[in-house]
C-alpha atoms as a PDB file:
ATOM      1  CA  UNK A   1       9.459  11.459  -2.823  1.00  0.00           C
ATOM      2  CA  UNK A   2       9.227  11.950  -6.574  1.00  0.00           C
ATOM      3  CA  UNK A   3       6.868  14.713  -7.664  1.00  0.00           C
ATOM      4  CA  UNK A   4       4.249  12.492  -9.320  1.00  0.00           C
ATOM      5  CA  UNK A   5       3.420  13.215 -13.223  1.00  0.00           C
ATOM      6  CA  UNK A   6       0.498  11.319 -14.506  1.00  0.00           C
ATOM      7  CA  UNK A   7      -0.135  10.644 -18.047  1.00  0.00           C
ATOM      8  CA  UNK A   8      -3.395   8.587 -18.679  1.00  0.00           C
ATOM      9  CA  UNK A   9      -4.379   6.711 -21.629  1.00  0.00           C
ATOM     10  CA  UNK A  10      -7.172   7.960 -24.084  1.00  0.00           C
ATOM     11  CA  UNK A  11      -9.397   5.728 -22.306  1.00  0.00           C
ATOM     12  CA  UNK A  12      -8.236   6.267 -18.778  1.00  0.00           C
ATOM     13  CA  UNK A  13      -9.062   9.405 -17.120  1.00  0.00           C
ATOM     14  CA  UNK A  14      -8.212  10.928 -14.072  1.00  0.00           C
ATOM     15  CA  UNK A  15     -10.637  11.303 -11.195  1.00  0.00           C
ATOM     16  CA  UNK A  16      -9.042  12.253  -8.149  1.00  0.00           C
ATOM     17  CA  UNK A  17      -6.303  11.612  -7.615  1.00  0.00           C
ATOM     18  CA  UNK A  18      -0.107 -13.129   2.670  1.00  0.00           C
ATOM     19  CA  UNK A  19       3.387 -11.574   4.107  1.00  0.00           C
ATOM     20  CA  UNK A  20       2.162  -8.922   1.737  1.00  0.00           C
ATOM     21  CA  UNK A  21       5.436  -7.276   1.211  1.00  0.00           C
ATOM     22  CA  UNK A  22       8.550  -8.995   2.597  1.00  0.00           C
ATOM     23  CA  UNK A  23      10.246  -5.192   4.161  1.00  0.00           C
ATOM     24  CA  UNK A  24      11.748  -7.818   6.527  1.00  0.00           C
ATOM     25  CA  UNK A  25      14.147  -8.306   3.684  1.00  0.00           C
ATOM     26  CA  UNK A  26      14.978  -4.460   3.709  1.00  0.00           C
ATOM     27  CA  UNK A  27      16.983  -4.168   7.100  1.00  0.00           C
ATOM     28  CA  UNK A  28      14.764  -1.077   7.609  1.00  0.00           C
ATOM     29  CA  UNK A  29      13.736  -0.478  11.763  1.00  0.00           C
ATOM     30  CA  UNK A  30      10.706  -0.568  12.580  1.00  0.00           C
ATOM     31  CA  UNK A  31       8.465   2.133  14.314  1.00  0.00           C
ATOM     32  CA  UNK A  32       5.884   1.683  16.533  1.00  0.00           C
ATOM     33  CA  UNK A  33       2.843   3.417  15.865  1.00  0.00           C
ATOM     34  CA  UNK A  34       0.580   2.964  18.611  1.00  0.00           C
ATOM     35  CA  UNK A  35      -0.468   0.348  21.136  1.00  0.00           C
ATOM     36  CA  UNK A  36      -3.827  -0.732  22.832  1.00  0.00           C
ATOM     37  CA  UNK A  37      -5.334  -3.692  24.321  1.00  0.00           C
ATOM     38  CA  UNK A  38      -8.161  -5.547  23.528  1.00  0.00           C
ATOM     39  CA  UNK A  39     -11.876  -4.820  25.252  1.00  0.00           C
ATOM     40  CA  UNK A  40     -11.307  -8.167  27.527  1.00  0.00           C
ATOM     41  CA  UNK A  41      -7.459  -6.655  28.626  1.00  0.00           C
ATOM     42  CA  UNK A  42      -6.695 -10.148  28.029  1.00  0.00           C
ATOM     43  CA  UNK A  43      -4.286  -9.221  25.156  1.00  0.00           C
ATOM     44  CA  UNK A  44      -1.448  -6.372  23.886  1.00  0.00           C
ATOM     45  CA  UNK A  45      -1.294  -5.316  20.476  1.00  0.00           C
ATOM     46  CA  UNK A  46       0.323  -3.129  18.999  1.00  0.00           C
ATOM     47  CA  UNK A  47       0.690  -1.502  15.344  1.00  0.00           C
ATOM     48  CA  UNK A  48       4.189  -0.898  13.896  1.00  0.00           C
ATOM     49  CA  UNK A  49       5.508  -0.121  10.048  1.00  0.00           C
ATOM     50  CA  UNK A  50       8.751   1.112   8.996  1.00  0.00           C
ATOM     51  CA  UNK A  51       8.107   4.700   9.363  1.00  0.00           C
ATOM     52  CA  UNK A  52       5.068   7.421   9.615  1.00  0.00           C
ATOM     53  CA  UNK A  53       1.939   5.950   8.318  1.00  0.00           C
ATOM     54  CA  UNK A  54       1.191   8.257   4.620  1.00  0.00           C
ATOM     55  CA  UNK A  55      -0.779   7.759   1.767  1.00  0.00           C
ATOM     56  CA  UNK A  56      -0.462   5.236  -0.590  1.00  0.00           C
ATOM     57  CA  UNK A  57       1.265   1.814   0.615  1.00  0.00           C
ATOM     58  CA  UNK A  58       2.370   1.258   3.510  1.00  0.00           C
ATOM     59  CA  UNK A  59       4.132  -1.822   5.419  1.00  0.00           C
ATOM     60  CA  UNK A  60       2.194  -3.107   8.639  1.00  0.00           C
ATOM     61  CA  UNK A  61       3.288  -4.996  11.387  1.00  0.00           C
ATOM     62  CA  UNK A  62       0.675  -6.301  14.179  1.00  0.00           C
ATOM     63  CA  UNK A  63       2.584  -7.673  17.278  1.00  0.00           C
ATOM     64  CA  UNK A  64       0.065  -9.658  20.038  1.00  0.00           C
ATOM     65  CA  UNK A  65       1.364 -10.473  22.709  1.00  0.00           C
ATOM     66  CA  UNK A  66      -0.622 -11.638  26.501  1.00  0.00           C
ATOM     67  CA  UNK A  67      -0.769  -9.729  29.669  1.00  0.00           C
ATOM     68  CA  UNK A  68       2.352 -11.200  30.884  1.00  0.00           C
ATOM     69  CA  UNK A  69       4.228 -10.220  27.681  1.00  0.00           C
ATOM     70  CA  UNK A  70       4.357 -13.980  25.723  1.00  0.00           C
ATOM     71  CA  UNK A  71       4.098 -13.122  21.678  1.00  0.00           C
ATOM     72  CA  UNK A  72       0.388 -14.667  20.549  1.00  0.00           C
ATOM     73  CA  UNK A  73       1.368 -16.542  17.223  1.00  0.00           C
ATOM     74  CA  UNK A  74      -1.857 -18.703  16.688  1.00  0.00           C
ATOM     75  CA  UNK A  75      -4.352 -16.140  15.955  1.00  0.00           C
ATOM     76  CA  UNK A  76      -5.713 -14.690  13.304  1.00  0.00           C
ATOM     77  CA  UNK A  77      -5.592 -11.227  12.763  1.00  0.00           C
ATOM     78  CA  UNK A  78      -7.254  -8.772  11.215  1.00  0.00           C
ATOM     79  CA  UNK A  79      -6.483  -4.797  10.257  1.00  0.00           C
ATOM     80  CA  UNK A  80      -9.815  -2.917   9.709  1.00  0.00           C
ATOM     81  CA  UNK A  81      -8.944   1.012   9.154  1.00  0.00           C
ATOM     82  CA  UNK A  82     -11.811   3.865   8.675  1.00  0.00           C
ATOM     83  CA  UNK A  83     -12.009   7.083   8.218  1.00  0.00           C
ATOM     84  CA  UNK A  84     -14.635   9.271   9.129  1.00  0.00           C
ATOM     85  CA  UNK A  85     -15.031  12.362   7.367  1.00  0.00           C
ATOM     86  CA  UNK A  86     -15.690  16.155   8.250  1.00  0.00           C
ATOM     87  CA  UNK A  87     -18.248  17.458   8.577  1.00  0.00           C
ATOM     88  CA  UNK A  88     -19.961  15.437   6.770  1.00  0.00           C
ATOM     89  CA  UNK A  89     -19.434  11.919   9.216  1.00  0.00           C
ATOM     90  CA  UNK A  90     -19.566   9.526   6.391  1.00  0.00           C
ATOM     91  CA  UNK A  91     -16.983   7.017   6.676  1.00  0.00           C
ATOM     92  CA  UNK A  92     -15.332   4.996   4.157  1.00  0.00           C
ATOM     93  CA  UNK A  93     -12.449   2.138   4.423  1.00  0.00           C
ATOM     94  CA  UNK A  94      -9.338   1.739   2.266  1.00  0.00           C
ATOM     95  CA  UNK A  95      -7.525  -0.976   0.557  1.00  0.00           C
ATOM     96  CA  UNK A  96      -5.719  -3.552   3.097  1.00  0.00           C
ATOM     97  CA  UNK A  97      -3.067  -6.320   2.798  1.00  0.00           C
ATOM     98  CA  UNK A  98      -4.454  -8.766   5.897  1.00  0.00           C
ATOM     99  CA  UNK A  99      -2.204  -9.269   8.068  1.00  0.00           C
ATOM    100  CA  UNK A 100      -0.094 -12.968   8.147  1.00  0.00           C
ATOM    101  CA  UNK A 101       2.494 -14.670  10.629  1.00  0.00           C
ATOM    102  CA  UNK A 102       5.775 -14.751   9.538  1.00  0.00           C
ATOM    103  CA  UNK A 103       9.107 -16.439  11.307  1.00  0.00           C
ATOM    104  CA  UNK A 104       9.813 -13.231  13.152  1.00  0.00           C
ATOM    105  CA  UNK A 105       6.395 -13.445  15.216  1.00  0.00           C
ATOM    106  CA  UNK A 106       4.939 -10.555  13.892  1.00  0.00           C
ATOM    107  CA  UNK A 107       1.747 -10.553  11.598  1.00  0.00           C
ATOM    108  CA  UNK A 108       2.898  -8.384   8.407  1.00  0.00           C
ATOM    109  CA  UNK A 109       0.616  -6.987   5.954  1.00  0.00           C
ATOM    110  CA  UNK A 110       0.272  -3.491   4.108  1.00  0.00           C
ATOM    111  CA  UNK A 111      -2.141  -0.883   3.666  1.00  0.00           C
ATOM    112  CA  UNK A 112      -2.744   2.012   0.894  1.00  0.00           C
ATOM    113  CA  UNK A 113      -4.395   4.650   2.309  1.00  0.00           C
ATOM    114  CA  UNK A 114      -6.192   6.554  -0.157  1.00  0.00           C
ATOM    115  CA  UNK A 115      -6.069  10.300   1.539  1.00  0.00           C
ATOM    116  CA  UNK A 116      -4.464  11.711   4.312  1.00  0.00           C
ATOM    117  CA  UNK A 117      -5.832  12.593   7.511  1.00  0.00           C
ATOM    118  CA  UNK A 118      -6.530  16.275   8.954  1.00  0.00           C
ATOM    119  CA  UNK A 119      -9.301  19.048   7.707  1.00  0.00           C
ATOM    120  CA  UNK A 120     -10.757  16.318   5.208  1.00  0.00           C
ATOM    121  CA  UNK A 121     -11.344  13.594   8.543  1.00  0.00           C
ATOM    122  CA  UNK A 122      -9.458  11.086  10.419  1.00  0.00           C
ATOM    123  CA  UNK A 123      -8.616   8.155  10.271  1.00  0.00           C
ATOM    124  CA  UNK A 124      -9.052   4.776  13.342  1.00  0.00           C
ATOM    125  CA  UNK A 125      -8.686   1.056  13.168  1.00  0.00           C
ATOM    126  CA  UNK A 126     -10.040  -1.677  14.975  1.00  0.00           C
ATOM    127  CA  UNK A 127      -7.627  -4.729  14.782  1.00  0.00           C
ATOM    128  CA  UNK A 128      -9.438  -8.476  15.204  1.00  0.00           C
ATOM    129  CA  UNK A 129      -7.552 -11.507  17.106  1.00  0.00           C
ATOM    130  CA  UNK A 130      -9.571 -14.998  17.124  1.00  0.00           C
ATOM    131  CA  UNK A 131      -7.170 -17.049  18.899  1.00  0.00           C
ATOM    132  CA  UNK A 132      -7.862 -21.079  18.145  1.00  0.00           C
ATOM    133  CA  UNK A 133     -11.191 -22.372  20.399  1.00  0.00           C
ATOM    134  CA  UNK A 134     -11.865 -19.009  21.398  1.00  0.00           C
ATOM    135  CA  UNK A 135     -14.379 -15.589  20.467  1.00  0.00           C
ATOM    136  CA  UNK A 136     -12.883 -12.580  19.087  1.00  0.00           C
ATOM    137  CA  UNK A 137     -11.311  -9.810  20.407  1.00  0.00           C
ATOM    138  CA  UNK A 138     -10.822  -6.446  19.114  1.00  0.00           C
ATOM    139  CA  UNK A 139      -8.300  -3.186  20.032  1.00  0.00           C
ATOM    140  CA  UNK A 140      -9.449   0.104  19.031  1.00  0.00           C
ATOM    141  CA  UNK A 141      -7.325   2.763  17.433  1.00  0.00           C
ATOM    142  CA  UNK A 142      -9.233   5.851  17.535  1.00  0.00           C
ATOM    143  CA  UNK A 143      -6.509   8.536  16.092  1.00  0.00           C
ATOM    144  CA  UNK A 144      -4.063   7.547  13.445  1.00  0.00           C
ATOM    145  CA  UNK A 145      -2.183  10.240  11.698  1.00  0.00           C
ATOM    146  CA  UNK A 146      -1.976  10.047   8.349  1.00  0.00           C
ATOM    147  CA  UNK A 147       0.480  12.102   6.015  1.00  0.00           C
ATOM    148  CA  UNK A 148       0.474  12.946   2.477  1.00  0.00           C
ATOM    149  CA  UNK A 149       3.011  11.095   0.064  1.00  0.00           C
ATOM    150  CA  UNK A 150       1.725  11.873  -3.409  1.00  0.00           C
ATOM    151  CA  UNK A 151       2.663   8.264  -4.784  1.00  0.00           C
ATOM    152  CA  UNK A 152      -1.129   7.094  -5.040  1.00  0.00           C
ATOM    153  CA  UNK A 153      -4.038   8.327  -7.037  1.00  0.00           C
ATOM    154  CA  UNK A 154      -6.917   7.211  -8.482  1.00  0.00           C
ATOM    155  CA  UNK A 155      -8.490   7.071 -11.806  1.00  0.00           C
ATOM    156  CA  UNK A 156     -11.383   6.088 -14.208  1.00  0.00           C
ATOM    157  CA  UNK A 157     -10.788   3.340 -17.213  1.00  0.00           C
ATOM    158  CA  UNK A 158     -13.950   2.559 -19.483  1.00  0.00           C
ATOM    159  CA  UNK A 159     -13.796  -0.565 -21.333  1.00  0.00           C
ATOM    160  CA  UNK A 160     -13.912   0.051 -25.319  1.00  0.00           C
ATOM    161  CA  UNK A 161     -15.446  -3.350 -25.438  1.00  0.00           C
ATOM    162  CA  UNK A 162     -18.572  -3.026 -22.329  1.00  0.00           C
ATOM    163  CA  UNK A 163     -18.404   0.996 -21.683  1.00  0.00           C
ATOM    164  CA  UNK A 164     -18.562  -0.455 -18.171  1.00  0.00           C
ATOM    165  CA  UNK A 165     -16.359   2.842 -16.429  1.00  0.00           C
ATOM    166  CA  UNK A 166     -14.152   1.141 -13.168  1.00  0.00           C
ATOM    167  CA  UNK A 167     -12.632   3.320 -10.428  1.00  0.00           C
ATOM    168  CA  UNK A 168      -9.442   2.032  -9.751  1.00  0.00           C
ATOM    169  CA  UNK A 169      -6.587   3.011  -6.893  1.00  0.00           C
ATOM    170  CA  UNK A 170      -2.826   2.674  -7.560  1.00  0.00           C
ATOM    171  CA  UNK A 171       0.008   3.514  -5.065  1.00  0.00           C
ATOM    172  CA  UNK A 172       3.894   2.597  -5.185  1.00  0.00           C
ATOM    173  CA  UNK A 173       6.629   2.807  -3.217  1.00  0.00           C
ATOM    174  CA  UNK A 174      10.547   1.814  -2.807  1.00  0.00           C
ATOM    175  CA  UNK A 175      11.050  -0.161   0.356  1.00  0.00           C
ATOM    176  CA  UNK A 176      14.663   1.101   0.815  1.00  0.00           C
ATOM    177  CA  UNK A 177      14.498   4.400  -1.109  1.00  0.00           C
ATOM    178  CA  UNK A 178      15.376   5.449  -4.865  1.00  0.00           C
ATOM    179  CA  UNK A 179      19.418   4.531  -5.403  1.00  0.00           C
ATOM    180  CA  UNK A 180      21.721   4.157  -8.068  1.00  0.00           C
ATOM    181  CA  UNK A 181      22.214   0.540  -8.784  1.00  0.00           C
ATOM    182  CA  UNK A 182      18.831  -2.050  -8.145  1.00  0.00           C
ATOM    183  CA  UNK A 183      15.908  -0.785  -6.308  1.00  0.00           C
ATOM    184  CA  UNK A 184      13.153  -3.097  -4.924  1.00  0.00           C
ATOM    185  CA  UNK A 185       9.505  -1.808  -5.800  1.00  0.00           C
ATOM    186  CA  UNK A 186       6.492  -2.479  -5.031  1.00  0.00           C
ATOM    187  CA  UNK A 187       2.932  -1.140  -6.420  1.00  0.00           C
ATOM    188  CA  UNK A 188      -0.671  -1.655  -5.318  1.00  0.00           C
ATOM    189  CA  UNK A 189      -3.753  -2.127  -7.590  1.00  0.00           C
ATOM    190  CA  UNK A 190      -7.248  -1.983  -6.589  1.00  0.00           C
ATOM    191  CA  UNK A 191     -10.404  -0.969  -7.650  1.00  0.00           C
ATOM    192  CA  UNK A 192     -12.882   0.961  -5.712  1.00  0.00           C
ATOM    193  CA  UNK A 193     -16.452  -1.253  -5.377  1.00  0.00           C
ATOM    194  CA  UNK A 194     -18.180   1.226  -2.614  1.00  0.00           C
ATOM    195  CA  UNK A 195     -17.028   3.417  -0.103  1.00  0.00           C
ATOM    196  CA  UNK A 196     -16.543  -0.326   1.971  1.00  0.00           C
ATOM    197  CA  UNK A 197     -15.086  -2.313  -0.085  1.00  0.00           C
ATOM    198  CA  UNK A 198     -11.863  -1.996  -2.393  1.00  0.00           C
ATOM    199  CA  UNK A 199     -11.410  -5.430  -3.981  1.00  0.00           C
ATOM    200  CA  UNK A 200      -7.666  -6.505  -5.102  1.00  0.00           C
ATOM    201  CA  UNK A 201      -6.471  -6.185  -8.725  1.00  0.00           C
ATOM    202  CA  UNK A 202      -4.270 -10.065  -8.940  1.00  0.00           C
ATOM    203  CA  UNK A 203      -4.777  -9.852 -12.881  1.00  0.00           C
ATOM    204  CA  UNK A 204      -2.757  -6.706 -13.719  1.00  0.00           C
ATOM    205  CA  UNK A 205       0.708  -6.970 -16.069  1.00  0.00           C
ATOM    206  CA  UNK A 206       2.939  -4.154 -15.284  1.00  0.00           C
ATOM    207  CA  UNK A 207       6.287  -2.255 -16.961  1.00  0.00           C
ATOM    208  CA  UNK A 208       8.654  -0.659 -15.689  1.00  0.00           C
ATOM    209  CA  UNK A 209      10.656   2.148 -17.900  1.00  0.00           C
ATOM    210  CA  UNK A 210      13.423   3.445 -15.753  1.00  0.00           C
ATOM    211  CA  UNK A 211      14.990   6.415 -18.678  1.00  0.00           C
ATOM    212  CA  UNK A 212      17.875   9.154 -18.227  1.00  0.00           C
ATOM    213  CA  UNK A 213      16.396  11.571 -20.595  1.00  0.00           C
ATOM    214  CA  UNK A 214      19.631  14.291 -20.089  1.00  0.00           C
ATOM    215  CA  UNK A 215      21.547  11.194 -21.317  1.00  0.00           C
ATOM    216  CA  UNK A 216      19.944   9.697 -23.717  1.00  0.00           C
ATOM    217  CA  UNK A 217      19.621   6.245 -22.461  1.00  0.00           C
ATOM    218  CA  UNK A 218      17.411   3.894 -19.601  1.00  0.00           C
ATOM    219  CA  UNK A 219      18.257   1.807 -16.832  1.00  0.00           C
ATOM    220  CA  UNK A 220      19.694  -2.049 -16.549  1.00  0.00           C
ATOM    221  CA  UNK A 221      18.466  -5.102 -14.408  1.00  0.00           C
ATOM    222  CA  UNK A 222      14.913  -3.880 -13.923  1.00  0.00           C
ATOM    223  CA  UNK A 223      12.585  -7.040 -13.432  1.00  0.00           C
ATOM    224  CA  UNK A 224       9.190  -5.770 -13.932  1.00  0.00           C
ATOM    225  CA  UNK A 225       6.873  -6.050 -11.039  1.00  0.00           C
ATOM    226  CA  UNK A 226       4.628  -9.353 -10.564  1.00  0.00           C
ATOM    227  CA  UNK A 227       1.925 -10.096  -8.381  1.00  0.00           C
ATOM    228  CA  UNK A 228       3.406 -10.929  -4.433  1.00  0.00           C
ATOM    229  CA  UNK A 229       0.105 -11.039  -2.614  1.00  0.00           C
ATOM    230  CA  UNK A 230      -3.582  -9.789  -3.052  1.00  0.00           C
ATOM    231  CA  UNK A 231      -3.411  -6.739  -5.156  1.00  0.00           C
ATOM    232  CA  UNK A 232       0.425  -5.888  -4.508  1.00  0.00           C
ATOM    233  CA  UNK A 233       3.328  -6.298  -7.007  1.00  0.00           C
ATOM    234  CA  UNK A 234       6.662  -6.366  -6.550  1.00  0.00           C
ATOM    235  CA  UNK A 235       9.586  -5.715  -8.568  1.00  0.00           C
ATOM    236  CA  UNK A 236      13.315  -4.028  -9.320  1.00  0.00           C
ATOM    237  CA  UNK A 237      13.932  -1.215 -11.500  1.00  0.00           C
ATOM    238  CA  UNK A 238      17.763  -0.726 -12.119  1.00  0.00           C
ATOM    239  CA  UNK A 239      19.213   3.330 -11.944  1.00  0.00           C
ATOM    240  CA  UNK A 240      22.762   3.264 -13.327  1.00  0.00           C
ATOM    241  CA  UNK A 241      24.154   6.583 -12.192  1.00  0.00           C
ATOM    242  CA  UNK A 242      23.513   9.721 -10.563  1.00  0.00           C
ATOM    243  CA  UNK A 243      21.419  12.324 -11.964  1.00  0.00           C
ATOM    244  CA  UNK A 244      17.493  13.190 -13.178  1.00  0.00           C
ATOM    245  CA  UNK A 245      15.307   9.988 -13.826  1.00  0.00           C
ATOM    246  CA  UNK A 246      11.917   9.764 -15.082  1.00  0.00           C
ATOM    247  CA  UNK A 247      10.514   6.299 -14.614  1.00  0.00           C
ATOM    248  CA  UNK A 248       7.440   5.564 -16.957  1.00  0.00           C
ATOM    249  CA  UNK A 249       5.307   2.596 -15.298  1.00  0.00           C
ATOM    250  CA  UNK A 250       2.511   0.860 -17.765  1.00  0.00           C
ATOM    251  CA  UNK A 251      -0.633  -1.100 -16.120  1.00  0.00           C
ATOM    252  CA  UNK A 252      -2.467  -3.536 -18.613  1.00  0.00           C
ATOM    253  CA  UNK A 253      -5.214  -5.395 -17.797  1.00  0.00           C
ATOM    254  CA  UNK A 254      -5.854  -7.950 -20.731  1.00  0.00           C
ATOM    255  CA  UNK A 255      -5.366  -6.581 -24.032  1.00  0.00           C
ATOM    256  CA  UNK A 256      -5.688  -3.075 -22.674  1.00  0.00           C
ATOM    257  CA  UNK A 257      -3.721  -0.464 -21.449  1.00  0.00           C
ATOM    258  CA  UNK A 258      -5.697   0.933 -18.178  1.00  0.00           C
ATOM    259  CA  UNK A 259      -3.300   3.568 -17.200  1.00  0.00           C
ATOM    260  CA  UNK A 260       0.013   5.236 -17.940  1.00  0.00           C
ATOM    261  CA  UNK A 261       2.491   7.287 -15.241  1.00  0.00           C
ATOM    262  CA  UNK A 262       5.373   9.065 -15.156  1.00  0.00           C
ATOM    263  CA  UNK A 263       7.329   9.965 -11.768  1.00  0.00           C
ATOM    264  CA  UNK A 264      10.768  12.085 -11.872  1.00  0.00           C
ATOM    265  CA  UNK A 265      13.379  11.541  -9.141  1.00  0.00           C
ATOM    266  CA  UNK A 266      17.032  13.265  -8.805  1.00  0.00           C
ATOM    267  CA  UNK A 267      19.388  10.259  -7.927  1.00  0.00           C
END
């Protein structure tokens, strides 16, 4: 993916760095990532996306099914990831798209995880069914493995107005890859409340600058990104031929600008 270059507002500074996205619409297989059953054995579920799980956003796909195999598609469902760290064994959650029913009997949701697994910790998940009339029951995922992606990061914005500084966490990705012609998008916006809790940015405007600087000229038929579900946007930015890009993306929040990034890709 592109190599990520971030260029932050004079107020912003960098720190550290629903169906919540519709990739049924992509065509894109999906992977299973691992399966497990729930502490009664009463139910299968298992985790899927359409590839490795990495940082920043991800899709997620939770199929239930019973002990004799019939899909579960009256439940509600819920993703809760963790990581625990090393050495330390503090733990901390990320931001998560919850998981919703859709015609193809899979729950689909998303989730933006905000470092990768390894020397740093590792990351489980505990996944909640409450079926109608009846307690819930949980699956454990002890081990996920976690890449790196470098299309998230985080960063500090103080408000000129309060001097109130907010930790935020952004992430993006293409659904079906960077291509000449239109290219679905999608970002994620959150901020970070506690180690626990990463509450949804719904609020945010975004643009999207798709330019050709070799050439002299941008893209056509972007549609800058809008709000899809809790705290993810989706859009189309438009490549029109081959060769280096550098798309400039623009966050506002109100009447300010909370962050500026650049990202250069080779089409």
């Amino acid at each position: 993916m592109a190599r990520t270059v971030l260029a932050l507002t004079a107020l912003a500074v960098l720190a550290a760095s629903g169906c919540a996205s519709d990739p049924k619409e992509t065509g894109i297989p999906k992977v299973s990532i691992a399966t497990a059953t729930t502490g009664t054995g009463s139910l299968k579920v298992e985790l899927l996306s359409d590839g490795p799980l990495e940082t920043g956003v991800v899709p997620l796909y939770v199929k239930v099914s019973t002990a004799d195999g019939q899909a579960v598609t009256d439940a509600g469902v819920s993703f809760e990831p963790m990581m625990a760290m090393t050495p330390s064994g503090m733990q901390h959650r990320t931001p998560v798209g919850q998981p919703v029913l859709q015609p193809d009997g899979l729950y689909h949701g998303y989730v933006s995880f905000v470092m990768a697994g390894g020397m740093m910790g590792s990351w489980s998940a505990v996944v909640g069914v409450t079926r109608p009339g009846q307690a819930r029951v949980d699956a454990s995922f002890p081990m996920l493995s976690v890449t790196e992606s470098d299309r998230e990061t985080a960063f500090d914005f103080v408000d000129p107005d309060t001097l109130v500084t907010t930790r935020y966490y952004w992430s993006y990705r293409y659904p079906s890859g960077m291509k000449v012609g239109l290219s679905p998008v999608q970002f994620t916006l959150h901020t970070k409340a506690s180690m626990m809790s990463w509450p949804s940015v719904d609020d945010a405007v975004i643009h999207v600058d798709p330019e050709m600087p070799s050439m002299g000229h941008g893209g056509s038929g972007t549609v800058d990104p809008v709000l899809a579900t809790s705290g993810l946007y989706q859009g189309t930015v438009g490549y029109t031929m081959h060769g280096p890009w550098v798309t400039t993306v623009t966050v506002r929040r109100g009447t300010n600008v909370i962050h500026t990034f650049a990202y250069d890709q080779e089409l």
